[in-house]
PDB file of N, CA and C in Angstrom:
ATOM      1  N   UNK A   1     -19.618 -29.654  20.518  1.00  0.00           N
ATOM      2  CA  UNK A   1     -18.783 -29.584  19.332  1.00  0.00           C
ATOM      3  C   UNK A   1     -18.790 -28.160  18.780  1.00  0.00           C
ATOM      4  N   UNK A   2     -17.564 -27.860  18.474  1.00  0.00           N
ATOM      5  CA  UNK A   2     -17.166 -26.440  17.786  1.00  0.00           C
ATOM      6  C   UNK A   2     -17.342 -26.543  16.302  1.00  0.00           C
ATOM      7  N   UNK A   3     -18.031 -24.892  16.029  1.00  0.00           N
ATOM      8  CA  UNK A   3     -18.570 -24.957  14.548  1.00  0.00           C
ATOM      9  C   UNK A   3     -16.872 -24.397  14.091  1.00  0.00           C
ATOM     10  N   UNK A   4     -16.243 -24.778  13.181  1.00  0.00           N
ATOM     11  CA  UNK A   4     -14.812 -23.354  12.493  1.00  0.00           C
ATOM     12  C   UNK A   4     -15.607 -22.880  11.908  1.00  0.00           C
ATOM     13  N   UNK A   5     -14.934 -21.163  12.383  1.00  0.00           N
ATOM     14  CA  UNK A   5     -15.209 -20.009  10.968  1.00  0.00           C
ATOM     15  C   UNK A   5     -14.108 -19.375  10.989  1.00  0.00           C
ATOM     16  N   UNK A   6     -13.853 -18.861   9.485  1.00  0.00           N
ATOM     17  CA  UNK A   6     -12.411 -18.155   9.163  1.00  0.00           C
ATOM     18  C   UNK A   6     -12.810 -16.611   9.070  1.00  0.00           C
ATOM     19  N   UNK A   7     -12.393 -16.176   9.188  1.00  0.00           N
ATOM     20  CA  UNK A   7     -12.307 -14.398   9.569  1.00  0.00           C
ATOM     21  C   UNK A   7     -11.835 -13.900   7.607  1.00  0.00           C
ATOM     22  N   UNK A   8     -12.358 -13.277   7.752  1.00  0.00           N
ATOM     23  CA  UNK A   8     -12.182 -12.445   6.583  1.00  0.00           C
ATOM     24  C   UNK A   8     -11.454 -11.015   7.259  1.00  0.00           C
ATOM     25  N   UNK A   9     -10.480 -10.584   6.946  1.00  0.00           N
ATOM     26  CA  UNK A   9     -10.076  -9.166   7.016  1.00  0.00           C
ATOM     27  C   UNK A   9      -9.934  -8.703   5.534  1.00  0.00           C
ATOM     28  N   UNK A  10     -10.879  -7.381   5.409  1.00  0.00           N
ATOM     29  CA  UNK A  10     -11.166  -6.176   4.130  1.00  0.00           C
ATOM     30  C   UNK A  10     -10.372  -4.959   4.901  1.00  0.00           C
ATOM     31  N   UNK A  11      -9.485  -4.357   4.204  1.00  0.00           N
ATOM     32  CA  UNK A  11      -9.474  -3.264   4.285  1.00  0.00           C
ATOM     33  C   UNK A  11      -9.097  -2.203   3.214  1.00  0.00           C
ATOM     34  N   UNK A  12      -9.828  -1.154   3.481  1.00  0.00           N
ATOM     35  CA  UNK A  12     -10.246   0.010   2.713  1.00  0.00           C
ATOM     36  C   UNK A  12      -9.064   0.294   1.328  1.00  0.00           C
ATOM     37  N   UNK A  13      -7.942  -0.086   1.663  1.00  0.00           N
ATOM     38  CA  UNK A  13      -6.752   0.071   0.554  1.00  0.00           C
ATOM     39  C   UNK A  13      -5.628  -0.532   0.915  1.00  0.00           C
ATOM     40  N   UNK A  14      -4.324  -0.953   0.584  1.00  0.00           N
ATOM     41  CA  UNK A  14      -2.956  -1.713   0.516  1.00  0.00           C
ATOM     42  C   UNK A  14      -2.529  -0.575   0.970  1.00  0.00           C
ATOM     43  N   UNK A  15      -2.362   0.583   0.378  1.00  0.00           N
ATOM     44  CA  UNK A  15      -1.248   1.392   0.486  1.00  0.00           C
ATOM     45  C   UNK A  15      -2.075   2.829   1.098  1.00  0.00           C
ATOM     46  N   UNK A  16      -1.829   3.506   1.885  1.00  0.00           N
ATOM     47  CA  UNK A  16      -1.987   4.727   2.421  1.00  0.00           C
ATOM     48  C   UNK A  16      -1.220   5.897   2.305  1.00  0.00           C
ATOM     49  N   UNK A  17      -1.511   6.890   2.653  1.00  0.00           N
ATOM     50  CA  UNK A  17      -0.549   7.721   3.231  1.00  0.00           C
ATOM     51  C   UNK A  17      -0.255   8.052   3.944  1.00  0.00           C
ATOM     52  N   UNK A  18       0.869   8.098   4.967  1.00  0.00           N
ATOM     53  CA  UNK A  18       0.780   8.250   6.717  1.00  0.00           C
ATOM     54  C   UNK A  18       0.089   9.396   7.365  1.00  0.00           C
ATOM     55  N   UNK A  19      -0.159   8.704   8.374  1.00  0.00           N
ATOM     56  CA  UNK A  19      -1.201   9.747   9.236  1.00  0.00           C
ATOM     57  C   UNK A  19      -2.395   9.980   8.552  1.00  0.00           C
ATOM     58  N   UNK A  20      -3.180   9.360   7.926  1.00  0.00           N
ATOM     59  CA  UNK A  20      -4.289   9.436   7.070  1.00  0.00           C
ATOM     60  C   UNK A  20      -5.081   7.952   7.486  1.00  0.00           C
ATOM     61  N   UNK A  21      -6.125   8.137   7.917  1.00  0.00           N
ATOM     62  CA  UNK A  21      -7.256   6.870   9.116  1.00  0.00           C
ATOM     63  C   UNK A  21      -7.480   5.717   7.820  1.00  0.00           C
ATOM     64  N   UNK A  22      -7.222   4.453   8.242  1.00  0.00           N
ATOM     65  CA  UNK A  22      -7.779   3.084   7.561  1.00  0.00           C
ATOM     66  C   UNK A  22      -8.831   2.860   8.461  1.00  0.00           C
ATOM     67  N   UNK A  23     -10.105   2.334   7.303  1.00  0.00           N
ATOM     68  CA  UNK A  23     -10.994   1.945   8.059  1.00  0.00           C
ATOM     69  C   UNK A  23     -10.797   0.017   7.647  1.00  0.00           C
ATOM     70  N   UNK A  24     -10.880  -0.806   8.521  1.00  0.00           N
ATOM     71  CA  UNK A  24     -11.128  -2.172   8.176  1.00  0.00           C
ATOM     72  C   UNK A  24     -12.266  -2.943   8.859  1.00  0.00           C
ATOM     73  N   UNK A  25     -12.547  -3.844   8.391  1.00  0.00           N
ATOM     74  CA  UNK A  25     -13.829  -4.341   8.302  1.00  0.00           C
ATOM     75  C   UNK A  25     -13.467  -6.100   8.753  1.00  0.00           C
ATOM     76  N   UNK A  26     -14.054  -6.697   9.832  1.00  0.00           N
ATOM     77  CA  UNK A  26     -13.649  -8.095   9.830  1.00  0.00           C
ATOM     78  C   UNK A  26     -15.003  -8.808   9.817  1.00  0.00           C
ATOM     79  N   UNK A  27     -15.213  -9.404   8.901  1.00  0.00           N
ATOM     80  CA  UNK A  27     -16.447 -10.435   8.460  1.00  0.00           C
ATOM     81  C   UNK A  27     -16.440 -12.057   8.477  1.00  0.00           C
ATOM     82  N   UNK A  28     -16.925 -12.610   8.607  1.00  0.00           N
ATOM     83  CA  UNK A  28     -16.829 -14.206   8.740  1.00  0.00           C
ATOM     84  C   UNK A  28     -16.886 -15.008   7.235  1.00  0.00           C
ATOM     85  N   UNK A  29     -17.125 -15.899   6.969  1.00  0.00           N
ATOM     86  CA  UNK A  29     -16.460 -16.567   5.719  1.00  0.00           C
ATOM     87  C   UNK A  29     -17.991 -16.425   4.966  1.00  0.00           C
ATOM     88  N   UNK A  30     -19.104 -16.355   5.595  1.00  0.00           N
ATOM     89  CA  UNK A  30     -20.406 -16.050   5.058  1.00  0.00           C
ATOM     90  C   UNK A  30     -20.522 -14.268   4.692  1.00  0.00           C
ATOM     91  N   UNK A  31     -19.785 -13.542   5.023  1.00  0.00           N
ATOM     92  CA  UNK A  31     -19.971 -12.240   4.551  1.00  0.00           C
ATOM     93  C   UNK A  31     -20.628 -11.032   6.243  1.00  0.00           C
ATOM     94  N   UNK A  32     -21.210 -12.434   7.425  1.00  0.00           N
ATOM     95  CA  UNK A  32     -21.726 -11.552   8.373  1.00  0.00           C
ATOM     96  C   UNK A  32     -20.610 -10.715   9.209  1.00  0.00           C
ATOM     97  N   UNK A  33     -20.809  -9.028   9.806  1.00  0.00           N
ATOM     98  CA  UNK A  33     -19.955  -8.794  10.203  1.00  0.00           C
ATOM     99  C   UNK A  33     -19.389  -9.213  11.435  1.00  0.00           C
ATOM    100  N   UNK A  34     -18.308  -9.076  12.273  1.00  0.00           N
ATOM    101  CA  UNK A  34     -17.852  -9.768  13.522  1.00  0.00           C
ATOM    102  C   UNK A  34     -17.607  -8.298  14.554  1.00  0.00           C
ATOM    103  N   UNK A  35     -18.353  -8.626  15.603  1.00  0.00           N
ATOM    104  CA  UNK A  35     -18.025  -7.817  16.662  1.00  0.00           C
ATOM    105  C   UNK A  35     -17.278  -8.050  17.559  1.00  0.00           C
ATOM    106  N   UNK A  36     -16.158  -7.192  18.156  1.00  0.00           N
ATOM    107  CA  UNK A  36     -15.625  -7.231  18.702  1.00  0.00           C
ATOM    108  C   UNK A  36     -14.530  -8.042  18.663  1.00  0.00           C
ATOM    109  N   UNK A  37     -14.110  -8.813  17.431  1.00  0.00           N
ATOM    110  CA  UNK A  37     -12.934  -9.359  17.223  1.00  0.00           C
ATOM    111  C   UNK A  37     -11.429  -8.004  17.233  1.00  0.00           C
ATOM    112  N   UNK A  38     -10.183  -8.430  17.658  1.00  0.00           N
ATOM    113  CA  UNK A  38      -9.785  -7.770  18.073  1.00  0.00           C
ATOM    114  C   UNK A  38      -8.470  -7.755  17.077  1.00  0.00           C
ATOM    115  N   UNK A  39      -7.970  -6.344  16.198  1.00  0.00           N
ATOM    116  CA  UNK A  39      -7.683  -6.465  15.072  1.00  0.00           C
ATOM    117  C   UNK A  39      -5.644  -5.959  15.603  1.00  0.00           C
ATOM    118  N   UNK A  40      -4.910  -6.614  15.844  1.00  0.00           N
ATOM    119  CA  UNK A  40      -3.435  -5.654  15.891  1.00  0.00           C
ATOM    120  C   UNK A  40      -2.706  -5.420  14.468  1.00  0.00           C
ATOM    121  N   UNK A  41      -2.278  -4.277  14.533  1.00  0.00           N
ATOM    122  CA  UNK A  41      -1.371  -3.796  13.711  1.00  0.00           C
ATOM    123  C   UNK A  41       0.255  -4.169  14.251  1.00  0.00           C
ATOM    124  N   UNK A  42       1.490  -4.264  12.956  1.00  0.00           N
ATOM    125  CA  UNK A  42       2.558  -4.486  13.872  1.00  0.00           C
ATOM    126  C   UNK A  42       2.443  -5.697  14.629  1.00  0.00           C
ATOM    127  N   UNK A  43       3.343  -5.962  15.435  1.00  0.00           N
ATOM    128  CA  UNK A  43       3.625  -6.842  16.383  1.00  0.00           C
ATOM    129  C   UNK A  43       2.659  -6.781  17.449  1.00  0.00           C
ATOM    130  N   UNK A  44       1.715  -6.281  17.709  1.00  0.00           N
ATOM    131  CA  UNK A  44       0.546  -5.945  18.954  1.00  0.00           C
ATOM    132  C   UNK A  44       0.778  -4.400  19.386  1.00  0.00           C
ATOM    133  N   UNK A  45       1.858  -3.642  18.608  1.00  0.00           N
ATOM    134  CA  UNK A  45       1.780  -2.037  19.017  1.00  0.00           C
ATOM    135  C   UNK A  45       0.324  -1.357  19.067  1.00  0.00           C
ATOM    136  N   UNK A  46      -0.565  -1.389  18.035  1.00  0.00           N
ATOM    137  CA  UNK A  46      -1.526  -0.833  17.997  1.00  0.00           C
ATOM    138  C   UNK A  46      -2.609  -1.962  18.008  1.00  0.00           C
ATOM    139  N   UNK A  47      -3.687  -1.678  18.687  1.00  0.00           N
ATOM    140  CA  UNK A  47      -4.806  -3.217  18.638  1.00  0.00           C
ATOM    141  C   UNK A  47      -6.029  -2.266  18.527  1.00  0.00           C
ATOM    142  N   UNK A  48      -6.939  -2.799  18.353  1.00  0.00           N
ATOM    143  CA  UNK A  48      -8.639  -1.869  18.034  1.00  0.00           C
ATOM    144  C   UNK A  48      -9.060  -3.324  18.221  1.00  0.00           C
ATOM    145  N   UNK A  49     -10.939  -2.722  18.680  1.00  0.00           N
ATOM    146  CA  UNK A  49     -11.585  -3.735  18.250  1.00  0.00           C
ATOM    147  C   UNK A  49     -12.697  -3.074  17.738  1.00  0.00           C
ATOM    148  N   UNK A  50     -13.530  -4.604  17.160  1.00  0.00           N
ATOM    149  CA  UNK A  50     -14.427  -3.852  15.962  1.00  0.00           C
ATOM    150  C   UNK A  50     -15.700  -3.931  16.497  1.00  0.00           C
ATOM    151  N   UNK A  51     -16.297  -2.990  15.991  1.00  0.00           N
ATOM    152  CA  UNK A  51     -18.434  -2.264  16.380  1.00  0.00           C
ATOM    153  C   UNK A  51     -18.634  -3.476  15.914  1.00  0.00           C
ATOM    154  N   UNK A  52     -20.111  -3.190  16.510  1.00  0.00           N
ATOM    155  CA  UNK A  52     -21.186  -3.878  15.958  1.00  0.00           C
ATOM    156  C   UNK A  52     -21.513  -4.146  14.362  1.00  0.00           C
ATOM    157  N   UNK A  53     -20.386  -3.179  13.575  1.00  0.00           N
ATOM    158  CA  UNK A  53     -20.253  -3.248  12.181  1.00  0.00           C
ATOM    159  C   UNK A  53     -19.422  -3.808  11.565  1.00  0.00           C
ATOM    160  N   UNK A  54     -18.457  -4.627  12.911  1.00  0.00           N
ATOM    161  CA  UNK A  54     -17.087  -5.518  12.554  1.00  0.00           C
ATOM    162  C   UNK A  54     -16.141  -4.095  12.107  1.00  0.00           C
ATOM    163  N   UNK A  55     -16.452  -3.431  11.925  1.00  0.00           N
ATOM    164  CA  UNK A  55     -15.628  -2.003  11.591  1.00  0.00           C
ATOM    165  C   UNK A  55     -14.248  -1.264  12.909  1.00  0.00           C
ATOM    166  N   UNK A  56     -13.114  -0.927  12.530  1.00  0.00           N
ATOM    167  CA  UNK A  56     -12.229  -0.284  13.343  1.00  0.00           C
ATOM    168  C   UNK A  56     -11.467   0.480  12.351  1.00  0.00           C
ATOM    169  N   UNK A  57     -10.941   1.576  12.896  1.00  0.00           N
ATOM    170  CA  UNK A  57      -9.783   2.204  12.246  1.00  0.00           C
ATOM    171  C   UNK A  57      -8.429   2.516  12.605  1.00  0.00           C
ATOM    172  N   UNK A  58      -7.703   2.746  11.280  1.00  0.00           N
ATOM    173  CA  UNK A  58      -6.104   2.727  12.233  1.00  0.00           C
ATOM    174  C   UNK A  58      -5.549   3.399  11.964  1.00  0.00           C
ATOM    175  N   UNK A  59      -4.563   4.783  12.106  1.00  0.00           N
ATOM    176  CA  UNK A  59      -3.744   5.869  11.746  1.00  0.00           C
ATOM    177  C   UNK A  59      -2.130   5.284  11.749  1.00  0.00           C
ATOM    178  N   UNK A  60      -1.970   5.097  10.884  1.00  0.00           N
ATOM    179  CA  UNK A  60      -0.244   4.937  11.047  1.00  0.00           C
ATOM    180  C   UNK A  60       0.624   6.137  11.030  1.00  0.00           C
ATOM    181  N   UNK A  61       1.107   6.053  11.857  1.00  0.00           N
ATOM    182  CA  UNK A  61       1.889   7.672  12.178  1.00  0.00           C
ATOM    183  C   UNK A  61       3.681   7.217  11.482  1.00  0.00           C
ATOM    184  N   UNK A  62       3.970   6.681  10.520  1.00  0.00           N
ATOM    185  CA  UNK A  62       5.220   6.157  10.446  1.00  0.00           C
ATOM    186  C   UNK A  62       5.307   5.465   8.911  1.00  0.00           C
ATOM    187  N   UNK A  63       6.165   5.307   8.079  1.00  0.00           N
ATOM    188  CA  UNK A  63       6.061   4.700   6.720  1.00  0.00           C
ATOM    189  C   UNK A  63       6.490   3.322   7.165  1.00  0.00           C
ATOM    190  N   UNK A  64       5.691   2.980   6.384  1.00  0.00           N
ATOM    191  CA  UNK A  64       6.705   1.036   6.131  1.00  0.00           C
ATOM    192  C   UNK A  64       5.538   0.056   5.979  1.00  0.00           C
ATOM    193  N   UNK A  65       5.813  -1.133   5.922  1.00  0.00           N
ATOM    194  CA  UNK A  65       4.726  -2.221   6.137  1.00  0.00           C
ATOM    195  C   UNK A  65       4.234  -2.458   7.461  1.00  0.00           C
ATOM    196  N   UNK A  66       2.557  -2.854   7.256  1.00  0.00           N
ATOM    197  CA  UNK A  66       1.773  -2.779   8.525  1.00  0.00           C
ATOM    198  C   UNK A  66       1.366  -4.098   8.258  1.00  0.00           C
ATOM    199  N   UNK A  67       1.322  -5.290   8.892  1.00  0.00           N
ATOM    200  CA  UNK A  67       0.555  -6.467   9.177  1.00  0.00           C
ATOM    201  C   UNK A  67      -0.255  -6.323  10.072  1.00  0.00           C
ATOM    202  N   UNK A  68      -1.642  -6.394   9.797  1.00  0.00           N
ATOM    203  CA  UNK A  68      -2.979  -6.553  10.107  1.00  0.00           C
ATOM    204  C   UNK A  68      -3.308  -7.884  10.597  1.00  0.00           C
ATOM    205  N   UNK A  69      -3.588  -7.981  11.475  1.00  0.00           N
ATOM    206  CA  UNK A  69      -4.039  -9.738  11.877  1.00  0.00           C
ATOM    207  C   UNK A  69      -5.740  -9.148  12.858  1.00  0.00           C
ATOM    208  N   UNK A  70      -6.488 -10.186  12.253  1.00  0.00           N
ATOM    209  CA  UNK A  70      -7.428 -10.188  13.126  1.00  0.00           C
ATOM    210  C   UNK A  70      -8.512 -11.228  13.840  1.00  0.00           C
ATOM    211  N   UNK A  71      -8.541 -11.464  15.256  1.00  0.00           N
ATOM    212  CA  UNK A  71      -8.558 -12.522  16.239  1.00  0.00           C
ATOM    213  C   UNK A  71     -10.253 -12.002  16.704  1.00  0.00           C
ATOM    214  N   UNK A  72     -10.901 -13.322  16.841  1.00  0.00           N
ATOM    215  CA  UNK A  72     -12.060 -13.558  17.554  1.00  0.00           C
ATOM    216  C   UNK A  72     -11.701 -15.012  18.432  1.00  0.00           C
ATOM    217  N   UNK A  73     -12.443 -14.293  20.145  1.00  0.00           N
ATOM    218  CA  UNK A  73     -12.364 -15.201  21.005  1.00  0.00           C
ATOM    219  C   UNK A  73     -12.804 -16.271  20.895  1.00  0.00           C
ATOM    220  N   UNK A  74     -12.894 -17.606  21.068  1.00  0.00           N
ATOM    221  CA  UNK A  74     -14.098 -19.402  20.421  1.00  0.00           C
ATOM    222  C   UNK A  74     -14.962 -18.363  21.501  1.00  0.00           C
ATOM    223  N   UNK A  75     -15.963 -19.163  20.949  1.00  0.00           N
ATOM    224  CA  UNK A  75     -17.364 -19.549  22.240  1.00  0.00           C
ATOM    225  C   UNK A  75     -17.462 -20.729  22.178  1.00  0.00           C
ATOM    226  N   UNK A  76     -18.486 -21.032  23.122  1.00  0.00           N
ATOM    227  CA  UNK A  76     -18.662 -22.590  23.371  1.00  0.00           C
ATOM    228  C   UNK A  76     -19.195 -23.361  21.911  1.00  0.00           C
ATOM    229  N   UNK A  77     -19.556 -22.744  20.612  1.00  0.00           N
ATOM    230  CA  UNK A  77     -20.774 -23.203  19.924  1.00  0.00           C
ATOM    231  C   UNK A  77     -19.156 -22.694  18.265  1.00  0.00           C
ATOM    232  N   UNK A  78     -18.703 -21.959  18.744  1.00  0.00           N
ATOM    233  CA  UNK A  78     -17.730 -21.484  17.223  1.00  0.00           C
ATOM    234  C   UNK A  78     -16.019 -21.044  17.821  1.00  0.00           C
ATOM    235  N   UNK A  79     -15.331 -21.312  16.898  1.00  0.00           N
ATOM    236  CA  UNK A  79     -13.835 -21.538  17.053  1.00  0.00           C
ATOM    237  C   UNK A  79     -13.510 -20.634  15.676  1.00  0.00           C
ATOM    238  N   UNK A  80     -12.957 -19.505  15.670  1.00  0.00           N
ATOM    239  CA  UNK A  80     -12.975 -18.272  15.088  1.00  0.00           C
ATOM    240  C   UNK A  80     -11.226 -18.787  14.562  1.00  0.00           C
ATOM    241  N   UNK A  81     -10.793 -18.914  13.204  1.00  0.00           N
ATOM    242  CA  UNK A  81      -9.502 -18.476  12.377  1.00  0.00           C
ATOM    243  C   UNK A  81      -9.234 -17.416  12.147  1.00  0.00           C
ATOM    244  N   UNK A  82      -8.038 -16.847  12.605  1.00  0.00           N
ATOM    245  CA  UNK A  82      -7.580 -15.507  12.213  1.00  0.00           C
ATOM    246  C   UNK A  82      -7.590 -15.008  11.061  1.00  0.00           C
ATOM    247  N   UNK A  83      -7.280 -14.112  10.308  1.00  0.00           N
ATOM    248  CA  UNK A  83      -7.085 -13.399   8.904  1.00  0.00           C
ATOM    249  C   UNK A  83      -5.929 -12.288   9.526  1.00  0.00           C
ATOM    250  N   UNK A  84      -5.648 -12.310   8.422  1.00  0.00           N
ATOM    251  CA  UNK A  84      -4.128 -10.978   8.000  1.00  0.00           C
ATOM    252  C   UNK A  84      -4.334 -10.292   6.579  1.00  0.00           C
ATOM    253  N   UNK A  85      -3.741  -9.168   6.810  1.00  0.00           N
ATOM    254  CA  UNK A  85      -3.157  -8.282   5.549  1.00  0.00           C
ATOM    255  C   UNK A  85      -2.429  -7.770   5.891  1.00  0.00           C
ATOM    256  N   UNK A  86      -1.646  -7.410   4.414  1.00  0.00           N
ATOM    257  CA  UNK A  86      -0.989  -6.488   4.643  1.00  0.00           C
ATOM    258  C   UNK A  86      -0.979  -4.821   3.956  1.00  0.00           C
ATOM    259  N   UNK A  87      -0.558  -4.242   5.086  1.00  0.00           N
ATOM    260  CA  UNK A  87      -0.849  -2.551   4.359  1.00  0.00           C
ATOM    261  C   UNK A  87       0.036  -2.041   4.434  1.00  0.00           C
ATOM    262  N   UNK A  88       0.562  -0.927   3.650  1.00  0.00           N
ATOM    263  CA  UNK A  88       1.992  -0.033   3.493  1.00  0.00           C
ATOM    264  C   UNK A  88       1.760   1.158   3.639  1.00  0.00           C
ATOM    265  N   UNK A  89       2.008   1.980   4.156  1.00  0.00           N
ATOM    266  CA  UNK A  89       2.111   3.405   4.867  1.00  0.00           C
ATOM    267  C   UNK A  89       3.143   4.386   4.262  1.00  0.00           C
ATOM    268  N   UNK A  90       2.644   4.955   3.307  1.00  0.00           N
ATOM    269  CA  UNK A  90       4.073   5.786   2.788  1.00  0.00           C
ATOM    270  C   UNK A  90       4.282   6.930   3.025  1.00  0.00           C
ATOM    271  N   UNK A  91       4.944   8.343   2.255  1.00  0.00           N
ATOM    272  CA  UNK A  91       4.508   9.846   2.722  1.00  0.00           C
ATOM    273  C   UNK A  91       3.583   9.943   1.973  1.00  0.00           C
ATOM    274  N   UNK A  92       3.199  10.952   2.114  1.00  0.00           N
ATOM    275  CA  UNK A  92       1.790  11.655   1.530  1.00  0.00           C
ATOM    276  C   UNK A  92       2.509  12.167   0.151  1.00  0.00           C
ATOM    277  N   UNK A  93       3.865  12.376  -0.372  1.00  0.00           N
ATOM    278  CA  UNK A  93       4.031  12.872  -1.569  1.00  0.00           C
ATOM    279  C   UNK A  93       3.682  11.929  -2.244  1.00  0.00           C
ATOM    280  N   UNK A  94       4.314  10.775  -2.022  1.00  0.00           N
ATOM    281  CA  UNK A  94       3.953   9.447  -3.001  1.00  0.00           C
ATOM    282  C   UNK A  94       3.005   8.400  -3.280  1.00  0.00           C
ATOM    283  N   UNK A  95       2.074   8.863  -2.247  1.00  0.00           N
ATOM    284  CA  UNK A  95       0.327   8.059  -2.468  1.00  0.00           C
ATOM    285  C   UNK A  95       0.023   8.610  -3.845  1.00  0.00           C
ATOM    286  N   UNK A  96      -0.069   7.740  -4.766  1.00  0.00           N
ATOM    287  CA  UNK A  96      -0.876   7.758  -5.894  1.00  0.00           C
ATOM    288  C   UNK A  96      -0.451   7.915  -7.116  1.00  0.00           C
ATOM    289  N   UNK A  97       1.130   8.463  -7.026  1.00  0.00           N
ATOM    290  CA  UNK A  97       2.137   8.632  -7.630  1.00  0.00           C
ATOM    291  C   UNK A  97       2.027   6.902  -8.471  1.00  0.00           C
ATOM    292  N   UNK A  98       2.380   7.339  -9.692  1.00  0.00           N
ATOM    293  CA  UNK A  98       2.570   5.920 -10.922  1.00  0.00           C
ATOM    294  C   UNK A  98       4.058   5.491 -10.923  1.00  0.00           C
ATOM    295  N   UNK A  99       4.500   4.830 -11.445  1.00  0.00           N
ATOM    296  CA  UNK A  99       5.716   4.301 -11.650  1.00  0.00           C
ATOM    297  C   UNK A  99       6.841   5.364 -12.330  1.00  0.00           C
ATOM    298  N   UNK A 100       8.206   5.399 -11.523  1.00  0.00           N
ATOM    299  CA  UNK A 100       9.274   5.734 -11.856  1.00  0.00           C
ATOM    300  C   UNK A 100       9.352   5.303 -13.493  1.00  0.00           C
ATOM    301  N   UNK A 101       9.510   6.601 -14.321  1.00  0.00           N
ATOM    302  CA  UNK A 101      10.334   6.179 -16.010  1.00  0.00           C
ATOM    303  C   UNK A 101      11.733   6.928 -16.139  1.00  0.00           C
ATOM    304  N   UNK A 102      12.655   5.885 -16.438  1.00  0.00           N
ATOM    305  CA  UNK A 102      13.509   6.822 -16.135  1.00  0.00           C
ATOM    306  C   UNK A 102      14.236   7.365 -17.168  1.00  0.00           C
ATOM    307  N   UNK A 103      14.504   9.211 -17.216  1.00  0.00           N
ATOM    308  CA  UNK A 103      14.470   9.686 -18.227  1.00  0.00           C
ATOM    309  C   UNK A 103      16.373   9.418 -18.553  1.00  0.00           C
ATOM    310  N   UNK A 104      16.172   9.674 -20.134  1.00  0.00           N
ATOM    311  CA  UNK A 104      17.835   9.356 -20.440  1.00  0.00           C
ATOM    312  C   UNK A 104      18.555  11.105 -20.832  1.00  0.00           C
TER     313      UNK A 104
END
């Protein structure tokens, strides 16, 4: 009999600035980290997998929305649920930038 565990995906911020490294982190529903679960960005364009620290990073070379999904293989003893986020990639002028007021 298979134990379920759900995947936690953390990562470092929502919004970036392109070409600037995300680090993410995939942990199990108890907080332990997961090795080698295997994290794609996009549609499977970019994939990483994670250390011994559940840790990978990802450079988006491009603006827009990034969906994060991240997959661990079952073993005979645990049956691993995916996790997602999502992250946005913008230029580097507008990371951090506050809200448009618009002047009259």
């Amino acid at each position: 009999m298979q134990v379920e565990r759900s995947l936690a995906l953390e990562v470092a911020r929502h919004e970036i600035a392109v070409g600037t490294p995300l680090v993410v982190r995939v942990r199990d529903v108890s907080g332990r980290p997961i090795e080698g679960a295997v994290v794609e960005a996009g549609s499977g364009a970019k994939r990483k997998r994670t250390d011994v620290r559940g840790r990978c990073e990802f450079t988006f070379h491009a603006p827009g929305f990034w969906k994060l999904v991240a997959r661990k293989a079952d073993t005979d003893r645990v049956a691993y649920d995916p996790a997602t986020a999502l992250v946005r990639a913008v230029p580097a002028s507008t990371v951090g930038r506050g809200p448009r007021i618009a002047s009259r």
